[in-house]
Structure formats: C-alpha cells, structure tokens
N, C-alpha and C. Protein backbone atom coordinates (compact mmCIF):
# COMPACT_ATOMS: atom_id res chain seq x y z
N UNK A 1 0.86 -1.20 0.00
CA UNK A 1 0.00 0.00 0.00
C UNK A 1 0.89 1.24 0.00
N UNK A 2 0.54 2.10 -0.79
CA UNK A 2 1.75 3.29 -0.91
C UNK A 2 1.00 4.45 -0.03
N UNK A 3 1.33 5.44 0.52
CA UNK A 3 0.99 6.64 1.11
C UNK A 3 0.07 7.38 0.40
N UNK A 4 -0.43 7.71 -0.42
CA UNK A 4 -1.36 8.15 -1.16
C UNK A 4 -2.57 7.06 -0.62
N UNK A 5 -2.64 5.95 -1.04
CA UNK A 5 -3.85 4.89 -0.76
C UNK A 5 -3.83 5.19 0.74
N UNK A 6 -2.87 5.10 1.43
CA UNK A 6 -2.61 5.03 3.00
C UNK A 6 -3.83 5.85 3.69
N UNK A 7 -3.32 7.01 3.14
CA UNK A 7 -4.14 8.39 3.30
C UNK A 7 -5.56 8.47 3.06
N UNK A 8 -5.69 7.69 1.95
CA UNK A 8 -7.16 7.70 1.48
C UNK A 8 -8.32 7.29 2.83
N UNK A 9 -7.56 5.79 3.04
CA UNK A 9 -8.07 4.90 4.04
C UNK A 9 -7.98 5.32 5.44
N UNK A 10 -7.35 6.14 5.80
CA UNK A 10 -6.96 6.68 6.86
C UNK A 10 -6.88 8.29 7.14
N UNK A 11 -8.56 9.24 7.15
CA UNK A 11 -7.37 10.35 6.88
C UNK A 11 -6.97 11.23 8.18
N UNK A 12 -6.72 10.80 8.97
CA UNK A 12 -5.60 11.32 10.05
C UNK A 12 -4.26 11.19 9.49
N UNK A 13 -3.85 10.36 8.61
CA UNK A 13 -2.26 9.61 8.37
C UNK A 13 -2.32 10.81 6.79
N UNK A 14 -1.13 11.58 6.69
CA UNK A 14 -0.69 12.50 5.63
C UNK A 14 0.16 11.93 5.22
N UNK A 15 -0.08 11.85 3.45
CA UNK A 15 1.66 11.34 2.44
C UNK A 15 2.49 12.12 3.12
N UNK A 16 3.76 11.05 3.05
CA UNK A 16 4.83 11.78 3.30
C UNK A 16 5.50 11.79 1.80
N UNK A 17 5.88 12.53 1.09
CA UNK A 17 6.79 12.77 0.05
C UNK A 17 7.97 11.71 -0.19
N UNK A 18 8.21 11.03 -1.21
CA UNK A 18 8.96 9.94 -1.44
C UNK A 18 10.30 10.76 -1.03
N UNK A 19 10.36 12.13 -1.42
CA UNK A 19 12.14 12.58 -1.19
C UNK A 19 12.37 12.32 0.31
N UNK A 20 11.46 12.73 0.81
CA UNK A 20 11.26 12.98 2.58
C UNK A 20 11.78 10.98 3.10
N UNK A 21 10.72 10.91 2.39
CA UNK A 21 11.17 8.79 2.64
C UNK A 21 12.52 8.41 2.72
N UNK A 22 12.83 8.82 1.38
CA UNK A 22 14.07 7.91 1.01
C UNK A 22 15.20 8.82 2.24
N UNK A 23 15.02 10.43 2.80
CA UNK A 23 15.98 10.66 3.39
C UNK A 23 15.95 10.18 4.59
N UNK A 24 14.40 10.15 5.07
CA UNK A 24 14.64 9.10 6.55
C UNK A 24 15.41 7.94 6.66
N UNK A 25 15.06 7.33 5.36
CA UNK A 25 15.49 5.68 5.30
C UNK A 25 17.36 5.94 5.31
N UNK A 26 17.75 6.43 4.81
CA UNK A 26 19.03 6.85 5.07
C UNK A 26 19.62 7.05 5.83
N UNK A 27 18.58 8.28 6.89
CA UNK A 27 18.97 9.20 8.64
C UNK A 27 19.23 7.67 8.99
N UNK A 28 18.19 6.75 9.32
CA UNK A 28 17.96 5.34 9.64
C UNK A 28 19.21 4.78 9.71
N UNK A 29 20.39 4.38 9.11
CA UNK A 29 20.89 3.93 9.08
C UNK A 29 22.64 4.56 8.45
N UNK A 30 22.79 5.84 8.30
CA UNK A 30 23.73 6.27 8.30
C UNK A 30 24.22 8.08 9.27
N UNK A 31 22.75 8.68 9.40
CA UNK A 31 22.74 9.86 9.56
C UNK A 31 22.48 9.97 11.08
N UNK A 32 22.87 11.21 11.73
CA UNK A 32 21.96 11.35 13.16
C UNK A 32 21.73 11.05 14.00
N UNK A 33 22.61 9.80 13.87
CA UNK A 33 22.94 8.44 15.12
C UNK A 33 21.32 8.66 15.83
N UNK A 34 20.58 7.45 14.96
CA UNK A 34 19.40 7.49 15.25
C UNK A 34 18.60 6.92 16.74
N UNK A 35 18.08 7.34 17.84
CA UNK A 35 17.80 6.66 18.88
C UNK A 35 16.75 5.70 19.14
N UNK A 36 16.66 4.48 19.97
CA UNK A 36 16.05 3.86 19.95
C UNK A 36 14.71 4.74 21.41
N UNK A 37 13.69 4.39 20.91
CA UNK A 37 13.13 4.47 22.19
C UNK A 37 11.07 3.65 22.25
N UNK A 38 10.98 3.77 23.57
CA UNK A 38 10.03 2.94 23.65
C UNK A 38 8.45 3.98 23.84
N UNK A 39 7.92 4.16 23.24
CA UNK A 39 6.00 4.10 23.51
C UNK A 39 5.29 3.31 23.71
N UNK A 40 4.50 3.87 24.97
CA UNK A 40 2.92 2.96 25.23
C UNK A 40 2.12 3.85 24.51
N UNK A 41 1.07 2.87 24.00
CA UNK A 41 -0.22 3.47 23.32
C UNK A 41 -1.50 2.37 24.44
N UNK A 42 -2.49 3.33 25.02
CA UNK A 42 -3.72 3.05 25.62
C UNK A 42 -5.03 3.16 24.69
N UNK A 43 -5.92 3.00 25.03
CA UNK A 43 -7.05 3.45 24.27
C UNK A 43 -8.19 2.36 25.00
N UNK A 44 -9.61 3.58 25.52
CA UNK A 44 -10.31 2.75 26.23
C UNK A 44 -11.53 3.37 25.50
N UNK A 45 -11.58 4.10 24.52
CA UNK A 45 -12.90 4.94 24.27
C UNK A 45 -12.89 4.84 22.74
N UNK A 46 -14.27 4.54 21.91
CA UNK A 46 -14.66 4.53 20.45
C UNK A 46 -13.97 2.77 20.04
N UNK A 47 -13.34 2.53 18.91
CA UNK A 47 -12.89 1.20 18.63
C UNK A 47 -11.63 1.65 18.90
N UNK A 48 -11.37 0.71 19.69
CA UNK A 48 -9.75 0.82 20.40
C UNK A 48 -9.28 0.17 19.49
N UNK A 49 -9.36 -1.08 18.95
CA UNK A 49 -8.19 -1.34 18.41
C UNK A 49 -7.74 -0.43 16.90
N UNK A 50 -8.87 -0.20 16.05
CA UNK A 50 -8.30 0.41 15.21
C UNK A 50 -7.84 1.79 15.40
N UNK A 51 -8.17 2.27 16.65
CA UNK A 51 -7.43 3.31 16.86
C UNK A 51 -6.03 3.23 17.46
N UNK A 52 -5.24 2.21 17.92
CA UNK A 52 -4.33 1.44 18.26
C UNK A 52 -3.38 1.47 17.18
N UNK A 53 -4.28 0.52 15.98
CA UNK A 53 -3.48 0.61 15.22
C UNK A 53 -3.30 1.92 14.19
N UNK A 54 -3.63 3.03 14.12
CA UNK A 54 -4.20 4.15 14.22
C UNK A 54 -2.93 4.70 14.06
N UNK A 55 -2.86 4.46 15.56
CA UNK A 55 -1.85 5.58 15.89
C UNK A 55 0.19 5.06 15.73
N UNK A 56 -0.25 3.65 15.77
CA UNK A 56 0.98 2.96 14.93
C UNK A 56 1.36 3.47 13.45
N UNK A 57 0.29 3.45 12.87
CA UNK A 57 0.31 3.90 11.70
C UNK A 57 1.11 5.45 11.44
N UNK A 58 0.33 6.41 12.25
CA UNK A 58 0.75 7.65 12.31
C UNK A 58 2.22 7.69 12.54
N UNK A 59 2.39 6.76 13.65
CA UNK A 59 4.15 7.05 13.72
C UNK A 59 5.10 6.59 13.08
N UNK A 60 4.54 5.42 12.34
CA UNK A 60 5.33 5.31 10.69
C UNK A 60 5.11 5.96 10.01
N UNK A 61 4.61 7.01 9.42
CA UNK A 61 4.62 8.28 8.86
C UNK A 61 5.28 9.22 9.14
N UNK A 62 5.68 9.44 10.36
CA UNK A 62 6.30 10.45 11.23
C UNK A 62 8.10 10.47 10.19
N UNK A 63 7.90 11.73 9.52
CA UNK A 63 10.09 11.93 9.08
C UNK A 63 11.04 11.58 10.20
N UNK A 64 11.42 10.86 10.27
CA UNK A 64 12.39 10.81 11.42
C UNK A 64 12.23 9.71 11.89
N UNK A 65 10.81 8.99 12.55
CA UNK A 65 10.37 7.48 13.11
C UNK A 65 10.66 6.27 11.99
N UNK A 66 10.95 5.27 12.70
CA UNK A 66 10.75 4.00 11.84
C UNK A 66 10.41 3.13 12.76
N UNK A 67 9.08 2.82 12.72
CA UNK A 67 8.27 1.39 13.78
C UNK A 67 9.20 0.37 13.92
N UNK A 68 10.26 0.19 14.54
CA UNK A 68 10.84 -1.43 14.26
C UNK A 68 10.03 -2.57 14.73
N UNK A 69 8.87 -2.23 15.83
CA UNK A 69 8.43 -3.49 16.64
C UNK A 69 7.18 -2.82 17.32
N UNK A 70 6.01 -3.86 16.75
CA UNK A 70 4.60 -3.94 17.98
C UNK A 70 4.56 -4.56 18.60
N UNK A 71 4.11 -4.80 20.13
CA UNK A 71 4.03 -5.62 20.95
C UNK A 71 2.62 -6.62 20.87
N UNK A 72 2.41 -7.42 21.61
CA UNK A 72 0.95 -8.22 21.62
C UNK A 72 0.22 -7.24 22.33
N UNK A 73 -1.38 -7.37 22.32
CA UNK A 73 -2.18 -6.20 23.04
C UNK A 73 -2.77 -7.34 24.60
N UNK A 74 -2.65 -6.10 24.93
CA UNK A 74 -2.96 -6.69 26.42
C UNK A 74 -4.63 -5.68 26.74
N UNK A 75 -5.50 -6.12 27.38
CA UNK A 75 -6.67 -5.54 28.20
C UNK A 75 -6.59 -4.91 29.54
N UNK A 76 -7.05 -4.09 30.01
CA UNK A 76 -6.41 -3.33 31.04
C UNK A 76 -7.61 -3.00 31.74
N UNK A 77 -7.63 -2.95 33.28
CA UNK A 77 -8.90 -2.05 33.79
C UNK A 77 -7.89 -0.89 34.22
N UNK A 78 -8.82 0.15 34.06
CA UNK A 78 -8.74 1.67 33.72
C UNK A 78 -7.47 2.06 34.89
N UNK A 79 -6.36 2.75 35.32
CA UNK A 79 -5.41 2.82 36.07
C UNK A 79 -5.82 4.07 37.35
N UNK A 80 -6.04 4.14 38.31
CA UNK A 80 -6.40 5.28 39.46
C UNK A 80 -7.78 5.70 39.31
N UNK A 81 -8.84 4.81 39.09
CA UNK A 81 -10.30 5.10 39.04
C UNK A 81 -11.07 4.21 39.97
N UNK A 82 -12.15 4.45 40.15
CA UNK A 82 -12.87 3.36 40.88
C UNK A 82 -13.15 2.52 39.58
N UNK A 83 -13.08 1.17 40.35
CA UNK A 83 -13.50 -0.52 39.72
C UNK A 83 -15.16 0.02 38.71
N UNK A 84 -14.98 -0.08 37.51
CA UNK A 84 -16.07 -0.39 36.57
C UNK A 84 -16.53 1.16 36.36
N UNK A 85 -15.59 2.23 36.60
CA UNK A 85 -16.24 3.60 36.05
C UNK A 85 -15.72 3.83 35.13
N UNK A 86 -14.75 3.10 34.56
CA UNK A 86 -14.77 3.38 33.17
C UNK A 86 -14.32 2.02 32.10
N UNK A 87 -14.69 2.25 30.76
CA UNK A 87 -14.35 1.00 29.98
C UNK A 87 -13.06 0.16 29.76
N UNK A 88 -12.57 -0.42 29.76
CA UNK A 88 -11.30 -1.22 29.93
C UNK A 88 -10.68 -0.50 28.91
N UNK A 89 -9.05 -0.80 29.10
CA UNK A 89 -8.61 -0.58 28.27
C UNK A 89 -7.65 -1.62 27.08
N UNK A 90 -7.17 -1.04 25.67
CA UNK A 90 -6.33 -2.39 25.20
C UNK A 90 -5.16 -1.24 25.37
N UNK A 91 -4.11 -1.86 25.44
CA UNK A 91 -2.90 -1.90 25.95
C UNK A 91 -1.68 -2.22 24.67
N UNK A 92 -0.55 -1.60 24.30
CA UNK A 92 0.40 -2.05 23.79
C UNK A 92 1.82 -1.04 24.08
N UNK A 93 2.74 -1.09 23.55
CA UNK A 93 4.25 -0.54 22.86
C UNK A 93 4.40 -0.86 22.13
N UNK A 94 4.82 0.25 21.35
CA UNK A 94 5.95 0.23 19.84
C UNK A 94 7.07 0.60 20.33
N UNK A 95 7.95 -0.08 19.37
CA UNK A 95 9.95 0.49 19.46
C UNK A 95 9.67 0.97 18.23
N UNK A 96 10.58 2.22 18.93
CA UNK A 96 10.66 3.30 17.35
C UNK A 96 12.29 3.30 17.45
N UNK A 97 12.69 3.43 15.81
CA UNK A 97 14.15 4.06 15.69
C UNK A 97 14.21 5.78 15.23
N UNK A 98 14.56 6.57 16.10
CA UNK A 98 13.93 7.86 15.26
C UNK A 98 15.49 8.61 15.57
N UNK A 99 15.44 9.69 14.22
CA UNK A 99 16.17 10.88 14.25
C UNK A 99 15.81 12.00 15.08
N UNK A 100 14.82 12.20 15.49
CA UNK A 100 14.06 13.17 15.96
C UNK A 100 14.21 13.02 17.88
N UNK A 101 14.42 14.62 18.18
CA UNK A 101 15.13 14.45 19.63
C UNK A 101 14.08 13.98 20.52
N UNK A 102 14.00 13.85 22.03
CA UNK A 102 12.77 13.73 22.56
C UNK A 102 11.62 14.55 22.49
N UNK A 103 12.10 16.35 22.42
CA UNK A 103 10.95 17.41 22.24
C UNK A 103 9.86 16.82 21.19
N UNK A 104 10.79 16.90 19.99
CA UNK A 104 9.70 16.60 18.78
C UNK A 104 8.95 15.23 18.91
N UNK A 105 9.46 14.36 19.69
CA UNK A 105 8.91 12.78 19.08
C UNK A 105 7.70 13.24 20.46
N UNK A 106 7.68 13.96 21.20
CA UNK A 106 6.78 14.09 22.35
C UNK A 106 5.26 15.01 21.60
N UNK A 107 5.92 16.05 20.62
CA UNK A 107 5.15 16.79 20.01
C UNK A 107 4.58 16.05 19.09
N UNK A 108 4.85 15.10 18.15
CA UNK A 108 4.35 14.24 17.82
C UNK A 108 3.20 13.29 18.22
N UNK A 109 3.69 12.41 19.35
CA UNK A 109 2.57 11.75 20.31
C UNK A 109 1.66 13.07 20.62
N UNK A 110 1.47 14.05 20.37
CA UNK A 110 0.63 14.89 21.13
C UNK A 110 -0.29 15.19 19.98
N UNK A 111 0.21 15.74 18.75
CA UNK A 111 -0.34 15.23 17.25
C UNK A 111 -1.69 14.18 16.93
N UNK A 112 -0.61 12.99 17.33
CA UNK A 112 -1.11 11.71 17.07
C UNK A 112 -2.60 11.83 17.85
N UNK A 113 -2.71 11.94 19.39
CA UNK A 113 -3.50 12.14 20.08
C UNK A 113 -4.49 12.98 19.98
N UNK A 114 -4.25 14.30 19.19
CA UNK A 114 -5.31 15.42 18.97
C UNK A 114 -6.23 15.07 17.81
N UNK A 115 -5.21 13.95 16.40
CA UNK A 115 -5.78 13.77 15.64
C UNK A 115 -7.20 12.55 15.62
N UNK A 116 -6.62 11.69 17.19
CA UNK A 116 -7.82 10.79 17.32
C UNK A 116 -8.88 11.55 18.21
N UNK A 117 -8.96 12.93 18.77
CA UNK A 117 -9.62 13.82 19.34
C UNK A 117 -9.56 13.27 20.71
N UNK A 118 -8.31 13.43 21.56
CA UNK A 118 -7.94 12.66 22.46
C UNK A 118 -8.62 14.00 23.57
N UNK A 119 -9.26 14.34 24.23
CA UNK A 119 -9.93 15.08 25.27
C UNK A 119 -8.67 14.67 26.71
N UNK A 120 -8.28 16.00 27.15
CA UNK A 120 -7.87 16.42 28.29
C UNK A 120 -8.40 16.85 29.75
N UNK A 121 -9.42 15.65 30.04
CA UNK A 121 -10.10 17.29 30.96
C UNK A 121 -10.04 16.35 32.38
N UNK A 122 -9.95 15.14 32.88
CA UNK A 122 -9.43 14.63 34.08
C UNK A 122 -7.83 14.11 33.65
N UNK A 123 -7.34 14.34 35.17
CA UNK A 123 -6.60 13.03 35.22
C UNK A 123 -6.95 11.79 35.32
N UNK A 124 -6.11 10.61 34.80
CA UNK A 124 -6.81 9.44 34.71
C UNK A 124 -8.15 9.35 33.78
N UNK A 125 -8.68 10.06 32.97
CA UNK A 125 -9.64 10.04 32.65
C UNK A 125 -9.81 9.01 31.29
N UNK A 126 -10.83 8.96 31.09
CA UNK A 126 -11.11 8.02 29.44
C UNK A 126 -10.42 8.93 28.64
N UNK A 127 -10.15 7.99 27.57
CA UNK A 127 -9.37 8.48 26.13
C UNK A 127 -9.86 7.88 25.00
N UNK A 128 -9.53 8.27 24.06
CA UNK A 128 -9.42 7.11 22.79
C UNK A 128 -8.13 6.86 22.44
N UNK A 129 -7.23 7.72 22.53
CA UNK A 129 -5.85 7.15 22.53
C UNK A 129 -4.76 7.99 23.63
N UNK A 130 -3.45 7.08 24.52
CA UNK A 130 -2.67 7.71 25.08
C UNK A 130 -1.51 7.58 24.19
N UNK A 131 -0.68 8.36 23.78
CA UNK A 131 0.78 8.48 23.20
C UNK A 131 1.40 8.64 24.20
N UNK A 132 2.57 7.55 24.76
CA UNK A 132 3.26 7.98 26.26
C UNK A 132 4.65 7.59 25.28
N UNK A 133 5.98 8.26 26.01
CA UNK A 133 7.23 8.04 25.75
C UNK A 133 8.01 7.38 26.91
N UNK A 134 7.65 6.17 26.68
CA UNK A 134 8.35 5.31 28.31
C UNK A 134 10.08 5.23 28.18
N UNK A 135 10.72 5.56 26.85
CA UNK A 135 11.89 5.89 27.42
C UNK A 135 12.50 6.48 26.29
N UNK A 136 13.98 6.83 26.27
CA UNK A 136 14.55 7.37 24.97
C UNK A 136 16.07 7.02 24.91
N UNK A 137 16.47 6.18 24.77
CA UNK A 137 17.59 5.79 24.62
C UNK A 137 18.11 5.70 26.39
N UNK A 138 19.52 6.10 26.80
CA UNK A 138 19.57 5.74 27.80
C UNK A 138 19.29 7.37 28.81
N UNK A 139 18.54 8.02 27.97
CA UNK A 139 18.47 9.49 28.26
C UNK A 139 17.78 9.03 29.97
N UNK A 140 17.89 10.56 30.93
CA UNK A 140 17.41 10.59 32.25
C UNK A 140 17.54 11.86 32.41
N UNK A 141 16.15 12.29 32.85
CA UNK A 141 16.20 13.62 32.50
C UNK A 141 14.07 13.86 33.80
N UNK A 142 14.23 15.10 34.62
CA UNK A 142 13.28 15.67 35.30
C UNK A 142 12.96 16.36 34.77
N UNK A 143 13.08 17.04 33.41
CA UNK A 143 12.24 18.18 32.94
C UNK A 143 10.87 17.51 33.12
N UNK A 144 10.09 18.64 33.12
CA UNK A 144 8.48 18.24 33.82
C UNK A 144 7.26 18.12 32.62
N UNK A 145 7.96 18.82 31.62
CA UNK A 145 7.45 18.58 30.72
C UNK A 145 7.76 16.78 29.76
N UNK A 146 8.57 16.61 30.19
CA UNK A 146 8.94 15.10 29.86
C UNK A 146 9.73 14.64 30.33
N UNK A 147 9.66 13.25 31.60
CA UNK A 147 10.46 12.94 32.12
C UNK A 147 11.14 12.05 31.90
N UNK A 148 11.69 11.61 31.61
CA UNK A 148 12.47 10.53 30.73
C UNK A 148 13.48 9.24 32.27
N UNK A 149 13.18 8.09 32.47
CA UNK A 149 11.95 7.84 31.48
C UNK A 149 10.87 7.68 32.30
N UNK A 150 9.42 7.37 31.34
CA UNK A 150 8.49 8.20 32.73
C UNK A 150 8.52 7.83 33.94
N UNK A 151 8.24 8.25 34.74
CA UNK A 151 8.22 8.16 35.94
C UNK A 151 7.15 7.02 36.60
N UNK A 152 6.34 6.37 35.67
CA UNK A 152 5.72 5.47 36.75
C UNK A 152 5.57 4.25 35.64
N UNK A 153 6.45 4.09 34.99
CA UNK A 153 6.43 3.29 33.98
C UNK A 153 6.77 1.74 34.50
N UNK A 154 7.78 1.63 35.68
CA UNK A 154 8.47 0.86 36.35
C UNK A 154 7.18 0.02 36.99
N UNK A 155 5.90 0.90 37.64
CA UNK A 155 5.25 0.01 38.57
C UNK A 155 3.74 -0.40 37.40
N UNK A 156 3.71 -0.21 36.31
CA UNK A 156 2.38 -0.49 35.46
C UNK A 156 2.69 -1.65 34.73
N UNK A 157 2.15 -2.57 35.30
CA UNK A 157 2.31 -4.01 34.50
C UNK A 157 1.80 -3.74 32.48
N UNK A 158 0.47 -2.75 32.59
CA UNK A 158 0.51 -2.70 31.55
C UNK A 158 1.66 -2.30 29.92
N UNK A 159 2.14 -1.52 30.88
CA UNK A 159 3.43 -1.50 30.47
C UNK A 159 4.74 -2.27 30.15
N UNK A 160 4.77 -2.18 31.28
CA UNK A 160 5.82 -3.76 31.25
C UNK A 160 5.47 -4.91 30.42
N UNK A 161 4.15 -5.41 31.14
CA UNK A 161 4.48 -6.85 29.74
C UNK A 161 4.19 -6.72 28.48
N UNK A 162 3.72 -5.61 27.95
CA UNK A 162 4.35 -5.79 26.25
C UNK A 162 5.56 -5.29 25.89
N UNK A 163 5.99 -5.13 27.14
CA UNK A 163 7.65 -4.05 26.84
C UNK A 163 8.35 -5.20 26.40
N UNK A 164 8.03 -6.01 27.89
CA UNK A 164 8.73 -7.34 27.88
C UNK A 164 8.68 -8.32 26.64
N UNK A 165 7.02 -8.27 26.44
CA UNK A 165 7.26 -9.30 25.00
C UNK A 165 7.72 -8.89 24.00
N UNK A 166 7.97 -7.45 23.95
CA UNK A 166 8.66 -7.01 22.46
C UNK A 166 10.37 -7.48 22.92
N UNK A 167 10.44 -6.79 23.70
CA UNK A 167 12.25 -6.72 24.36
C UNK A 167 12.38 -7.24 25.51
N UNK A 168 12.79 -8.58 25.63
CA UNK A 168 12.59 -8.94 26.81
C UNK A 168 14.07 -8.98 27.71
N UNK A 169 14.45 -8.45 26.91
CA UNK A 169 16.45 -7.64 27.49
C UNK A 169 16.11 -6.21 27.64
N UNK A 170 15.38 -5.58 27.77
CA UNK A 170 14.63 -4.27 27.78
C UNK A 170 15.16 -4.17 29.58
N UNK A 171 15.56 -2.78 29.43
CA UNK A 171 15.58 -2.35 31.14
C UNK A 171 15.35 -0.92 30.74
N UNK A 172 14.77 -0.16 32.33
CA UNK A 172 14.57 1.29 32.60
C UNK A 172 15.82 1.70 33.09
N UNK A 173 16.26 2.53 32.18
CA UNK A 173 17.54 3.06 32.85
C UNK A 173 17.35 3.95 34.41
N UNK A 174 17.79 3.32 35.52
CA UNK A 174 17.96 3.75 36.73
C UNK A 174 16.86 2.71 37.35
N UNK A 175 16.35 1.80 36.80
CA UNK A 175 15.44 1.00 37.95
C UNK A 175 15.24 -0.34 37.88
N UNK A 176 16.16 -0.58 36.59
CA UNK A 176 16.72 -2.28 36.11
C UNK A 176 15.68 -2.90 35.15
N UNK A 177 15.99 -4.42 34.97
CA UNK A 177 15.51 -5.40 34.11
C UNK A 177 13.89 -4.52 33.91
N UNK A 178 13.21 -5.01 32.60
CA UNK A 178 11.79 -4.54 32.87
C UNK A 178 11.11 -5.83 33.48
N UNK A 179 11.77 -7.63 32.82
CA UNK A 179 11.33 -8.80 33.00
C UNK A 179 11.26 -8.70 34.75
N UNK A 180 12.21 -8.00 35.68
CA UNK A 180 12.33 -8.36 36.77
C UNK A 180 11.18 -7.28 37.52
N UNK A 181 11.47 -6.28 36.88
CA UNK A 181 9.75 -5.39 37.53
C UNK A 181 8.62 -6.03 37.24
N UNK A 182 8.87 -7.00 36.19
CA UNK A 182 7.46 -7.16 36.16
C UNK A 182 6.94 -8.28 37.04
N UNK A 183 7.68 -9.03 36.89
CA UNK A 183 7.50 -10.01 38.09
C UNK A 183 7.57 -9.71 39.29
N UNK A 184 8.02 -8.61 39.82
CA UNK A 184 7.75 -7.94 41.12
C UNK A 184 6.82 -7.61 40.94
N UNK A 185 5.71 -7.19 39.93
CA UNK A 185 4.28 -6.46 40.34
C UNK A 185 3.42 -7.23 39.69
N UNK A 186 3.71 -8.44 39.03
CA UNK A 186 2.48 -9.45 38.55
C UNK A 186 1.69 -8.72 37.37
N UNK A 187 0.80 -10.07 37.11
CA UNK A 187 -0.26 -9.22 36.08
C UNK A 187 -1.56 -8.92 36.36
N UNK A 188 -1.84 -8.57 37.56
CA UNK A 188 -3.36 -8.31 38.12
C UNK A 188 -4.13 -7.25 37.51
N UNK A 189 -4.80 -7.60 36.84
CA UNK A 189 -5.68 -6.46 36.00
C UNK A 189 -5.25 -6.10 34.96
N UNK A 190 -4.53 -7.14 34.27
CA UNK A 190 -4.11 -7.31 32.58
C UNK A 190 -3.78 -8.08 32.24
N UNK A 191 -4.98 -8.48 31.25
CA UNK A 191 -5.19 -9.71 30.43
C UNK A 191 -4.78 -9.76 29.06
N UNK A 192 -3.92 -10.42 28.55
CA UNK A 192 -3.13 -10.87 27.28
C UNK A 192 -4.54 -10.99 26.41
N UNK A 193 -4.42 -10.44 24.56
CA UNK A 193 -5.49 -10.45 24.12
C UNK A 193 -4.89 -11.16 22.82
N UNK A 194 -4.61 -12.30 23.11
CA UNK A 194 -4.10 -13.12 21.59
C UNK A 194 -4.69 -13.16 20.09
N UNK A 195 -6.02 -12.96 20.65
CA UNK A 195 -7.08 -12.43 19.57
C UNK A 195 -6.71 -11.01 18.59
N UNK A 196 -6.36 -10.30 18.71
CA UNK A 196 -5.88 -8.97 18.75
C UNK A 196 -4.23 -8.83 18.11
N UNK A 197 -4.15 -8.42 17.22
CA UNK A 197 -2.62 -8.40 16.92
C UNK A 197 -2.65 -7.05 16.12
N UNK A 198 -1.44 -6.54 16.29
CA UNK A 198 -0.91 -5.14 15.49
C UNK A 198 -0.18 -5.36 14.41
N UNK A 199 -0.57 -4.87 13.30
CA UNK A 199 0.15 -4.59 12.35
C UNK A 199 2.07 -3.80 12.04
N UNK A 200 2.99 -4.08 11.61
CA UNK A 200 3.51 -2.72 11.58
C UNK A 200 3.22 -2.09 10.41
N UNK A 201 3.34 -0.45 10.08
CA UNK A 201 3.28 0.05 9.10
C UNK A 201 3.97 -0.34 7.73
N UNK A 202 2.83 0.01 7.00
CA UNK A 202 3.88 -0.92 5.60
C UNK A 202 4.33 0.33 4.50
C-alpha cells in the first residue's frame, strides 16, 4: 500500500513525500545516530483497536520514526479510578528508531493524540488514545514537561508486559531489568489479548 492509498483509508495519516522517505530511510541507518526508544499506546474509548493501530500507523509516517516493533495487546482495567467507572482498556508498545530528539517525538505523540480527538479534561480520565514516551535511549532527564523515562512506567504491569514481550532484554535506565519489575508487580488487572494483533506500518 503506498501513502497516497494510506491516506485515502486513513485520513488522520498524511503522504509523506517519497524525497522525505528515502531521506529518513538513510537518517535510519547512516545519519543522526538514530535513537532507539520505547512508547505505550492506551485506548479505552470509540474502537480501540483500530485506533491502536491508528496511531501505529501515524508514527510510521512520522520523518524521522521507523516502527521497528509492535508488541501483543494486552486488556487493562482503567489505572487510578474506581473498579467499573470506566471502559477497559487495550494496551500495547511500539519500538521506534527515530532521528528526531525527545521534544519533537513528544510533540508528535501529542499530534497523534489530537488527531484521534484525544480530550484532556481529568486526570486518569477516558481516552481514545494515550501516546506515552516510556523511554529514549539511555536518556534521564526531570524536565516536567517530559520525564524521561516516565516516571511510573516501572510500577504499570501494563506497560511492562508488552515491553517485555517485544524486548525482553529491555531495562529502565535507573530502575533495572523490565522482566524483573514485572515479576515484582504481577499481572493483576491485565489480560493478554491473543485475539488482537498489530500490524507494523507498511
């Protein structure tokens, strides 16, 4: 499927220009010493999964991103709410290889999110999609605007076990193995959805 059709079928997702392509594909692998880093994507509101894959999509589009890896989707009840006030959620990570520093790949996820009409108005609240940046290479960093890497990434199983099944040599820089957090906090209130699989962008 080429970017033109992409677009058709999708129109949140914009052609990217073949010149623009071929120079990412390049940054990729010779330019910019490209960084690896990890996103969670949530989504508990409208059709989650195709908004899931949605927003995968979007970030293979992104100049600078290249999707290397989706995780399996996991089911989630809602994180700091009372039991059954809001709809479950599906659960994943992508590994991205990107040129693009943390500012932009954050401005991006924020993009991605506005374009699925992602509403701000609780914490914890329903979404249709979360764009989170759970880490960025071995970066560590308190700016408040992005903390690298996030800050509660370590204790959310949802997190962890698709981190784990994508990378299961995966660690948080400053808080170790992710395989070993996760087994310190179990999987209580997230259920593996084998049914359910992600595409990567083509």
């Amino acid at each position: 499927m080429n970017n033109e059709q992409h677009a058709q079928s999708d129109p949140t997702v914009q052609p990217v220009p073949a010149s623009v392509v071929e120079a990412v594909d390049a940054a990729d692998v010779t330019l910019s010493n490209p960084k690896w880093a990890v996103i969670a994507l949530g989504s508990n509101l409208g059709n989650r999964m195709d908004t899931l894959q949605g927003a995968v999509d979007a970030l293979g589009d992104t100049p600078g991103v290249r999707v290397k890896a989706v995780s399996p989707v996991y089911e989630t009840e809602p994180w700091g709410v009372e039991p059954g006030s809001q709809p479950s959620y599906l659960n994943a990570v992508a590994l991205v290889k990107t040129t693009l520093p943390p500012s932009s790949l954050l401005e991006r996820g924020h993009a991605i999110e506005e374009a699925f009409d992602r509403v701000r108005e609780e914490r914890w609240g329903p979404r249709t999609i979360d764009v989170d940046i759970v880490s960025y290479a071995d970066v560590v960093s308190a700016d408040p605007v992005l903390t690298l890497p996030h800050p509660r990434a370590h204790e959310r199983a949802f997190v962890l076990a698709p981190w784990n099944d994508v990378d299961p040599e995966a660690e948080i820089p400053g808080r170790g193995p992710v395989a070993t957090l996760l087994a310190g906090i179990g999987l209580a209130g997230v259920t593996p959805r084998p049914d359910l699989e992600l595409r990567l962008p083509e």
